[in-house]
Protein backbone atom coordinates (compact mmCIF):
# COMPACT_ATOMS: atom_id res chain seq x y z
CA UNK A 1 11.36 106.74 11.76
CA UNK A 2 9.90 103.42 12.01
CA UNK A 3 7.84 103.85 15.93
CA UNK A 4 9.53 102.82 19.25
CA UNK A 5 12.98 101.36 16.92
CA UNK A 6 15.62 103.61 17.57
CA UNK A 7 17.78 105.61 14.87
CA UNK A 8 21.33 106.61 15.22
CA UNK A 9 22.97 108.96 13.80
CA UNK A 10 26.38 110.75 14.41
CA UNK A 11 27.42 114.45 14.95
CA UNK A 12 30.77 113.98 14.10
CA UNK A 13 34.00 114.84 16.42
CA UNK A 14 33.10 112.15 18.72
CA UNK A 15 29.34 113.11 18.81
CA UNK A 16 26.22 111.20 18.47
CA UNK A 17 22.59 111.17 18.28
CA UNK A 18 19.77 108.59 18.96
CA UNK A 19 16.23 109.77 17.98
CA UNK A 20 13.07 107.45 19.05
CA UNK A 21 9.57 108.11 17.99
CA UNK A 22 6.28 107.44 18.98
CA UNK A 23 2.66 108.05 17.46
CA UNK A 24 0.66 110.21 19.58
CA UNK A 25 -3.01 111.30 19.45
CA UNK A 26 -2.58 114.47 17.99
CA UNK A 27 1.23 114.10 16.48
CA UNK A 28 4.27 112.65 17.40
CA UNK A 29 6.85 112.15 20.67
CA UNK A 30 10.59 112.28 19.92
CA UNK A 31 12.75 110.85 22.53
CA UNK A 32 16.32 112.31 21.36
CA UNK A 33 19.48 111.17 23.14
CA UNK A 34 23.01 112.75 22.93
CA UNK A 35 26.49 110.79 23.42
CA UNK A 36 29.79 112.85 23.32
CA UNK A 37 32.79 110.78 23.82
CA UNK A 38 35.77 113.15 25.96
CA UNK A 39 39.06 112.83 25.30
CA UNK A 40 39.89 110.21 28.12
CA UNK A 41 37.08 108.03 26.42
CA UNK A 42 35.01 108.78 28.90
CA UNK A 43 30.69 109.15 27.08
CA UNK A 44 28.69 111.65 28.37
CA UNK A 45 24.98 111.09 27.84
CA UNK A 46 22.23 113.83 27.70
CA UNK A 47 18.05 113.65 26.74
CA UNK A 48 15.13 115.19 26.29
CA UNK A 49 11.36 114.52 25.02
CA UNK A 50 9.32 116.93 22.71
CA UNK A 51 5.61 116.25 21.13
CA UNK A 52 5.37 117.89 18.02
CA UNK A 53 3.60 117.72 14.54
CA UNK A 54 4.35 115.34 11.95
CA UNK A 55 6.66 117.29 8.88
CA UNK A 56 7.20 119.83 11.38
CA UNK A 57 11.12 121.13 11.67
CA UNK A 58 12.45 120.75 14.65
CA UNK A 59 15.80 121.67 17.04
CA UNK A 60 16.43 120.66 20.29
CA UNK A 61 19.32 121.63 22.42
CA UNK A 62 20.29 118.94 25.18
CA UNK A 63 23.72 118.48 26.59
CA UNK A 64 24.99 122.09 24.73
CA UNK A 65 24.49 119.52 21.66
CA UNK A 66 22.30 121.44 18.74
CA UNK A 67 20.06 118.76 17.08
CA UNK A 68 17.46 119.77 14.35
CA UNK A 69 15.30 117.23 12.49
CA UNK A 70 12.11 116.78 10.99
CA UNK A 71 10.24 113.96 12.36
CA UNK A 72 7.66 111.61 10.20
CA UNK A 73 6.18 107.92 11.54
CA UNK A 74 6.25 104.72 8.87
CA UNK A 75 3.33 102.79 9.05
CA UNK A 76 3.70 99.82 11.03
């Protein structure tokens, strides 16, 4: 993740997922935000924030949505 740019990535069956990092003093923030499209088209939108280390794995569960990654910061 490049910090503060935003990376999208989808979930499949109408499921998405936006991750946004930051550097922190002593690791990294992760901003991660969940879109599910329902079947009237209607997008539901869920978030949460965790601080963790860089490298370190990672899941987060927001809007009953199941995300795992493993965040690291480019240089900017």
């Amino acid at each position: 993740m490049t910090p503060q740019t935003p990376k999208q990535f989808s979930l499949g069956a109408g499921k998405s997922c936006i991750l946004i990092g930051r550097q922190l003093p002593d690791g990294v923030g992760v901003k991660v935000l969940v879109l599910v499209t329902n079947a009237d088209g209607t997008v539901e939108r869920s978030q949460g924030e965790m601080e963790t280390s860089p490298g370190r794995q990672c899941v987060m569960v927001t809007g009953g949505v199941s995300v795992g990654f493993t965040p690291t910061l480019k240089a900017q």
